[in-house]
PDB file of N, CA and C in Angstrom:
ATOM      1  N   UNK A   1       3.491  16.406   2.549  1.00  0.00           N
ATOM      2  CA  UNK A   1       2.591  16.645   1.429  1.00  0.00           C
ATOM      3  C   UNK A   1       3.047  15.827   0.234  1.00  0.00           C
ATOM      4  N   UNK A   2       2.424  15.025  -0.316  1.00  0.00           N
ATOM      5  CA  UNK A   2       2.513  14.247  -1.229  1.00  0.00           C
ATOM      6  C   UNK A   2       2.432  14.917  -2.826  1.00  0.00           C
ATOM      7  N   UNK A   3       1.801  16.141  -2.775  1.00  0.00           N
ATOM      8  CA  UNK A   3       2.056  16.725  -4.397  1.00  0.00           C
ATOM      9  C   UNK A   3       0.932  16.538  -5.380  1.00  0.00           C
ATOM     10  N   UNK A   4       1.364  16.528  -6.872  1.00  0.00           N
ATOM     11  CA  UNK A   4       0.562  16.101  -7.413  1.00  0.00           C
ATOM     12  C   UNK A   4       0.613  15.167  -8.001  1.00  0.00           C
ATOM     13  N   UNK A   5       1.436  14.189  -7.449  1.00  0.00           N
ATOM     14  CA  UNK A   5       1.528  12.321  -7.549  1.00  0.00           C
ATOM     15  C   UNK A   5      -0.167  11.585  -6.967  1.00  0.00           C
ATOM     16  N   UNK A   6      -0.084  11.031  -8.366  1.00  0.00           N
ATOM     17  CA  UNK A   6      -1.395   9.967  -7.625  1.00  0.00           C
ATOM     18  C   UNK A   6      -0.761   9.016  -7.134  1.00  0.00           C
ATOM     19  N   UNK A   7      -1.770   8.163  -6.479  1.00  0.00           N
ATOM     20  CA  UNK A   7      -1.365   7.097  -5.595  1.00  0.00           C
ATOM     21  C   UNK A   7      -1.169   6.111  -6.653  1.00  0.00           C
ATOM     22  N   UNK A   8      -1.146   5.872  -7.471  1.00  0.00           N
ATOM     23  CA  UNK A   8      -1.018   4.559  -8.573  1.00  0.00           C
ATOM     24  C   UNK A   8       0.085   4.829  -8.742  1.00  0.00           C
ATOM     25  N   UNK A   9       0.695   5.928  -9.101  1.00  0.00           N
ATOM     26  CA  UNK A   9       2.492   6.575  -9.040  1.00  0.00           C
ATOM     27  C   UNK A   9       2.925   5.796  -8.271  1.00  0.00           C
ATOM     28  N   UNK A  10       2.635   6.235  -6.658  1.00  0.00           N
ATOM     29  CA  UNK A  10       3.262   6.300  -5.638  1.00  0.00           C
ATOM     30  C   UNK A  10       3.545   4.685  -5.561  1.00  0.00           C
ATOM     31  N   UNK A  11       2.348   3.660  -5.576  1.00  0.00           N
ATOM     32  CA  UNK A  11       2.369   2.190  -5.881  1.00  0.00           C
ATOM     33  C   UNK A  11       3.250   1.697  -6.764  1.00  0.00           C
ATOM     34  N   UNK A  12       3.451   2.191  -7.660  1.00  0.00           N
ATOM     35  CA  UNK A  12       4.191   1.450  -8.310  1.00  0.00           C
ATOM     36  C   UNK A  12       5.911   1.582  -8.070  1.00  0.00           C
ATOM     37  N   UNK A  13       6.224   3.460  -8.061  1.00  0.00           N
ATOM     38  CA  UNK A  13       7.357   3.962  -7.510  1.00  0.00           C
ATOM     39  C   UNK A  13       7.993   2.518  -6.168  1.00  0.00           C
ATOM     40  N   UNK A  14       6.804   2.187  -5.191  1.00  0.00           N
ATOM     41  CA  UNK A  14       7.940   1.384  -3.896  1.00  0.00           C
ATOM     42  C   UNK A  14       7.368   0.161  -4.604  1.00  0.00           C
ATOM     43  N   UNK A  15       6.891  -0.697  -5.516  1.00  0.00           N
ATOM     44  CA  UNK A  15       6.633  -2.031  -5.556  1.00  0.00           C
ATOM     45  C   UNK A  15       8.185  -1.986  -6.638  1.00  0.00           C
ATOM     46  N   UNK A  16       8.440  -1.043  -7.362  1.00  0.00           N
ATOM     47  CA  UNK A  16       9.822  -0.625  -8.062  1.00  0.00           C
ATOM     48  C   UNK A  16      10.674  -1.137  -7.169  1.00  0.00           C
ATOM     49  N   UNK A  17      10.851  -0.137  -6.344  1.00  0.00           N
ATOM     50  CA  UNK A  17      12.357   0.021  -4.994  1.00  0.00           C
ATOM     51  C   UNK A  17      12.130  -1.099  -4.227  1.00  0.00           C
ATOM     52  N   UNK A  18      11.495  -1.717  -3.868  1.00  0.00           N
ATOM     53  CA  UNK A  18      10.977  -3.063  -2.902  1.00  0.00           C
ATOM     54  C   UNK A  18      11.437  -4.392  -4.415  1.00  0.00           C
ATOM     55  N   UNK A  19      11.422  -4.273  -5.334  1.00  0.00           N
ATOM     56  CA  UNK A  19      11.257  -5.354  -5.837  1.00  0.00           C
ATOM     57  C   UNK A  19      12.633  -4.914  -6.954  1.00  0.00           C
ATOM     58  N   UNK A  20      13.496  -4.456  -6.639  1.00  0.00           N
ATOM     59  CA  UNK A  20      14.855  -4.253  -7.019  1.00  0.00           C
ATOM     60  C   UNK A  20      15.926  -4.982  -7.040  1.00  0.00           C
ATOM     61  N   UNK A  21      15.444  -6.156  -6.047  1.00  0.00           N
ATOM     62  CA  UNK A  21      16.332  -7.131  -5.824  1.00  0.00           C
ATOM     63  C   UNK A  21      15.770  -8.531  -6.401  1.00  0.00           C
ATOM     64  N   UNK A  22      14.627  -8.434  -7.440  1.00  0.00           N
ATOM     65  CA  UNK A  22      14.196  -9.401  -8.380  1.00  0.00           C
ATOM     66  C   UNK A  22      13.044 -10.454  -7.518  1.00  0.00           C
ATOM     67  N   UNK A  23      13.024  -9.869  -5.987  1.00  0.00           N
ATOM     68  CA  UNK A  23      11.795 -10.681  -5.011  1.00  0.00           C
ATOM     69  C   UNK A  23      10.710 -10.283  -4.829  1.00  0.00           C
ATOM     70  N   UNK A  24       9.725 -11.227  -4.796  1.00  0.00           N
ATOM     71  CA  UNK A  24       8.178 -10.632  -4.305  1.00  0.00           C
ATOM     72  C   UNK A  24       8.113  -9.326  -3.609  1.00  0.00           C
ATOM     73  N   UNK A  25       7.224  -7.966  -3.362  1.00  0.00           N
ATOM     74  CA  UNK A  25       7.931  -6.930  -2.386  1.00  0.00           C
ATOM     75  C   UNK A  25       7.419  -7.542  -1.409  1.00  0.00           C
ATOM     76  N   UNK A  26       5.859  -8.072  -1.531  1.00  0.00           N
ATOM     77  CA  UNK A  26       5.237  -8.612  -0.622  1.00  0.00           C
ATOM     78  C   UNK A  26       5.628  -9.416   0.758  1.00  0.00           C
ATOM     79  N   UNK A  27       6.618 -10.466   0.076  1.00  0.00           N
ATOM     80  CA  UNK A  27       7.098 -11.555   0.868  1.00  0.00           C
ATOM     81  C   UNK A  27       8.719 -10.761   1.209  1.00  0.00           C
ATOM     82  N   UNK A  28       9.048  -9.771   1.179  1.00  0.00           N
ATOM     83  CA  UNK A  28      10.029  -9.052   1.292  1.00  0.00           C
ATOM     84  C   UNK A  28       9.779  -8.281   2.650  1.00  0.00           C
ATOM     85  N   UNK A  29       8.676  -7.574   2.490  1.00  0.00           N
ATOM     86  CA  UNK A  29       7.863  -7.311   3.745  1.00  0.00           C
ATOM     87  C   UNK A  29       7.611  -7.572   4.721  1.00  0.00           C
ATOM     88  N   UNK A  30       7.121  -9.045   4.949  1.00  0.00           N
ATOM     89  CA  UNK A  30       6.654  -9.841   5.404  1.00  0.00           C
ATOM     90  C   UNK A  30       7.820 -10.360   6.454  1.00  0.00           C
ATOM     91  N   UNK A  31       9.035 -10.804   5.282  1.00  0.00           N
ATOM     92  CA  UNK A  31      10.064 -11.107   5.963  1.00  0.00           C
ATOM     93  C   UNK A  31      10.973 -10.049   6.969  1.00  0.00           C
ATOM     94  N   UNK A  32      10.522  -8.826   6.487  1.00  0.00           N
ATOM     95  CA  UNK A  32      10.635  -7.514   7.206  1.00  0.00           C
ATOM     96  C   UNK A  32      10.117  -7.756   8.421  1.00  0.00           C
ATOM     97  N   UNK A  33       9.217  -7.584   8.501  1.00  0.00           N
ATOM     98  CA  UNK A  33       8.228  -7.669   9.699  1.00  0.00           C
ATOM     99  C   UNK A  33       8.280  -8.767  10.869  1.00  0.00           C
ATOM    100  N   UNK A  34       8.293 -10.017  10.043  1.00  0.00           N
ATOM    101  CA  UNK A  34       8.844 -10.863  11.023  1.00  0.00           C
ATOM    102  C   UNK A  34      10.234 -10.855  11.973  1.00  0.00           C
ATOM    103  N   UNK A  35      11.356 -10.307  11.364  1.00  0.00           N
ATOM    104  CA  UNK A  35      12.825  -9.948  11.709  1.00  0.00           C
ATOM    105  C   UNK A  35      12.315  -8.792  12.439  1.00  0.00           C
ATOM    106  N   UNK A  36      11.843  -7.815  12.674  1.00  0.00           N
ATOM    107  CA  UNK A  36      11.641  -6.563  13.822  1.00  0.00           C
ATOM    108  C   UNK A  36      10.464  -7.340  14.409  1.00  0.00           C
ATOM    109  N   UNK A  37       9.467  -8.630  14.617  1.00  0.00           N
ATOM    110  CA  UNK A  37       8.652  -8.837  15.864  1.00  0.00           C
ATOM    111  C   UNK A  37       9.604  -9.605  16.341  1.00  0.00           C
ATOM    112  N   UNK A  38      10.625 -10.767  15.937  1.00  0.00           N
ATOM    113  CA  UNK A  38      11.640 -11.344  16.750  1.00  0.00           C
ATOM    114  C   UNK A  38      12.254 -10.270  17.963  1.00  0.00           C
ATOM    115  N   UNK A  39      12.911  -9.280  17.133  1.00  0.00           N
ATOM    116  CA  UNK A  39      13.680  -7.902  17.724  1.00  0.00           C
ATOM    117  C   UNK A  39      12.966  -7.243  18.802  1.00  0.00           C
ATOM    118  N   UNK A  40      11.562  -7.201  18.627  1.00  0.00           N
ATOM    119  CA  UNK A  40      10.848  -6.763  19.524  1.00  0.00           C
ATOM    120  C   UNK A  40      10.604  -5.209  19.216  1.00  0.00           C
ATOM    121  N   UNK A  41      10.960  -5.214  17.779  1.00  0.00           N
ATOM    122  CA  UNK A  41      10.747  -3.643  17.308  1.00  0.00           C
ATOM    123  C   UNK A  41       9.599  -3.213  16.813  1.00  0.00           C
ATOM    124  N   UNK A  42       9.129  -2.192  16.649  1.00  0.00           N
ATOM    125  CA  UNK A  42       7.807  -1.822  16.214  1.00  0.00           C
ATOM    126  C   UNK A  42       7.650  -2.142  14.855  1.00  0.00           C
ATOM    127  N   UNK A  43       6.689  -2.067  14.251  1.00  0.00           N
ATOM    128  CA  UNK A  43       6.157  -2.757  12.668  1.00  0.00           C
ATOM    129  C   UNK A  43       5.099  -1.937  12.099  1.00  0.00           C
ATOM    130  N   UNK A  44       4.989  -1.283  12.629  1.00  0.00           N
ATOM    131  CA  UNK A  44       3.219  -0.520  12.440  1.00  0.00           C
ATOM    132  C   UNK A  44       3.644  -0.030  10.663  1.00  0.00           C
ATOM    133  N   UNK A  45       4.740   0.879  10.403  1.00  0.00           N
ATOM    134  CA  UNK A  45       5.316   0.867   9.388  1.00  0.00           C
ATOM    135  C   UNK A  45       5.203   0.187   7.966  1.00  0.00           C
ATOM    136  N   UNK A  46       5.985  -0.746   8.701  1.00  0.00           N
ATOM    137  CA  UNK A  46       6.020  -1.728   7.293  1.00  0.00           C
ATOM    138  C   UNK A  46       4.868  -2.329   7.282  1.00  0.00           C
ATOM    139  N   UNK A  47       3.538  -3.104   8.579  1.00  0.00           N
ATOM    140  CA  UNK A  47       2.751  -3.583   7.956  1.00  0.00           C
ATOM    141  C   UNK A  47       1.684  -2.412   7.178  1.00  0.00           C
ATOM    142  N   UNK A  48       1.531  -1.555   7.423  1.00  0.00           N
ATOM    143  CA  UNK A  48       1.032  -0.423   7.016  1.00  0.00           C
ATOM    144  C   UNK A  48       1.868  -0.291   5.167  1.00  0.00           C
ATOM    145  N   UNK A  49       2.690  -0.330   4.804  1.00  0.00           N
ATOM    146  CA  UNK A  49       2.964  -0.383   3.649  1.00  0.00           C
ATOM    147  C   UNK A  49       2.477  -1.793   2.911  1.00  0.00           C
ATOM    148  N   UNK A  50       2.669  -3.037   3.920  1.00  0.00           N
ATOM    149  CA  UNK A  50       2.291  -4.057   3.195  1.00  0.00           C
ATOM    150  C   UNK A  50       0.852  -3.746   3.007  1.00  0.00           C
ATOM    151  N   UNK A  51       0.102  -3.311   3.680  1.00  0.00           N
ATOM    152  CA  UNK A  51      -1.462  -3.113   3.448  1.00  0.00           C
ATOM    153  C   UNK A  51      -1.684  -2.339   2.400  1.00  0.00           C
ATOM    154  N   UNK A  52      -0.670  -1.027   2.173  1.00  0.00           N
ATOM    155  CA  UNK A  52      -1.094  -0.362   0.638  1.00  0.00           C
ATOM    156  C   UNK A  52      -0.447  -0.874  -0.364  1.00  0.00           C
ATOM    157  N   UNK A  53       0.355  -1.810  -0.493  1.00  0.00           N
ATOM    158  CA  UNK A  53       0.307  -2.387  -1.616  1.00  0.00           C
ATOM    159  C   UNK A  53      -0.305  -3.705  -2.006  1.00  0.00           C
ATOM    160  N   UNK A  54      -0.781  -4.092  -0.903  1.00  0.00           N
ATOM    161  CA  UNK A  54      -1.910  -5.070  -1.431  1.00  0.00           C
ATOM    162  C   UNK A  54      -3.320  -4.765  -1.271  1.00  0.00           C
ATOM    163  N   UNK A  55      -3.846  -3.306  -1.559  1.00  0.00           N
ATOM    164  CA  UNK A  55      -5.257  -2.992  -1.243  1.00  0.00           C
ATOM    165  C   UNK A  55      -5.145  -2.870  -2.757  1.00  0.00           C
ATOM    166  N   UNK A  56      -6.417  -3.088  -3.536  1.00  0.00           N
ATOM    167  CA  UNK A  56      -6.831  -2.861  -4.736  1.00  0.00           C
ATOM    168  C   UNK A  56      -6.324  -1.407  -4.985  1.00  0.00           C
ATOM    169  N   UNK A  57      -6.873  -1.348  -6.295  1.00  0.00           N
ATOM    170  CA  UNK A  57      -6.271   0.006  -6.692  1.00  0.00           C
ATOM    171  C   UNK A  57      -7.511   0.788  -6.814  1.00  0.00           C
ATOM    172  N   UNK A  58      -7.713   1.929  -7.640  1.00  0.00           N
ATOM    173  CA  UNK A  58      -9.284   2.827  -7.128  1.00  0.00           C
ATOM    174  C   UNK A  58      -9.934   2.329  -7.517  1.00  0.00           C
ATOM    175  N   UNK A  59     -10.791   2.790  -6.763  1.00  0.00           N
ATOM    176  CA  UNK A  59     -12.065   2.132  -6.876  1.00  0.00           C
ATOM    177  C   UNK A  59     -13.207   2.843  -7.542  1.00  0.00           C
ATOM    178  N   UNK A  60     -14.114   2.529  -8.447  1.00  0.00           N
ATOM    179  CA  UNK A  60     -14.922   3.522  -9.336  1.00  0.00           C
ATOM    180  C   UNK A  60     -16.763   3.638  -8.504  1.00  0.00           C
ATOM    181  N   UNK A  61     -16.411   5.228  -8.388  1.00  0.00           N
ATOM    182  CA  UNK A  61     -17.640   5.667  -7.461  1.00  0.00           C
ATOM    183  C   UNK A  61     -18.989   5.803  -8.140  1.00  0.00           C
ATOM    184  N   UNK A  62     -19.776   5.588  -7.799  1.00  0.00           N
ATOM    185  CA  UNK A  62     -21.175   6.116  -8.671  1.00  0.00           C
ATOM    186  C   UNK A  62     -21.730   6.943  -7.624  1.00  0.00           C
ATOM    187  N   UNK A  63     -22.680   7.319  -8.366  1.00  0.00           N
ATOM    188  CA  UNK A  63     -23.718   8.220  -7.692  1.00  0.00           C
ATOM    189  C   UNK A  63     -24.173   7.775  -6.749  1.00  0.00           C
ATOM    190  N   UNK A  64     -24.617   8.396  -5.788  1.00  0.00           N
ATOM    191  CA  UNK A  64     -25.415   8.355  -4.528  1.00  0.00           C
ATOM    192  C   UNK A  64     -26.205   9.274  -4.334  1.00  0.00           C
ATOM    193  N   UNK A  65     -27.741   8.787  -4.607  1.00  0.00           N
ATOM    194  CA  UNK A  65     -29.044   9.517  -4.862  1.00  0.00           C
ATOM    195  C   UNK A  65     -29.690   9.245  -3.521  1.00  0.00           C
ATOM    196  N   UNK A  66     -29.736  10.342  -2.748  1.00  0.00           N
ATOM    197  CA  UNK A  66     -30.668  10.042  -1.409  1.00  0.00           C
ATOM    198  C   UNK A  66     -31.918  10.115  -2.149  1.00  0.00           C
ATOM    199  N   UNK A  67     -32.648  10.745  -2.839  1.00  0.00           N
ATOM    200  CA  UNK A  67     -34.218  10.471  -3.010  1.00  0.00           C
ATOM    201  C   UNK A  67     -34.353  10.884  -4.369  1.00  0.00           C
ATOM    202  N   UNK A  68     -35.464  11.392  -5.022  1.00  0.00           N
ATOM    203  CA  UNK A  68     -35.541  11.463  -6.559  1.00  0.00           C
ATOM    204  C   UNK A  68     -35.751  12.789  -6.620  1.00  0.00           C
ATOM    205  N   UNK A  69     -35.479  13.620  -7.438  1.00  0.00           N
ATOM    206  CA  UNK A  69     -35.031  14.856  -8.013  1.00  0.00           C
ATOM    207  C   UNK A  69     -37.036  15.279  -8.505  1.00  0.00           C
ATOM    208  N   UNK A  70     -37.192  16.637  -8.150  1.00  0.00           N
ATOM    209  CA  UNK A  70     -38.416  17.078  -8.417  1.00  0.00           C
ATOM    210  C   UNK A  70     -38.317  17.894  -9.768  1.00  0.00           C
TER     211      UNK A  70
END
């Protein structure tokens, strides 16, 4: 259970801890990922983190009117 942390928290909290060592987290990742497909280790993980930190951030909803109001 994640709490009552939003996800913009949570984004920034590991682009923090990932980017601690003054490097892209991105290309940190990346280089992650490549070193466990050499290994032959699973990745689902880390590319799964690389995907939430490079998905936009929220997104602003509007209305959705199936038909017009009587």
């Amino acid at each position: 259970m994640i709490g009552t942390k939003k996800l913009s928290t949570i984004r920034k909290e590991i682009e923090q801890a990932l980017a601690s060592t003054g490097e892209d987290p991105i290309k940190r990742l990346e280089r992650r990922i490549a070193f466990a497909k050499r290994k032959g280790d699973s990745t689902e993980v880390i590319e799964g983190l690389k995907r939430f930190l490079e998905s936009p951030g929220k997104r602003k909803r509007g209305r959705h009117r199936v038909g017009a109001k009587k």
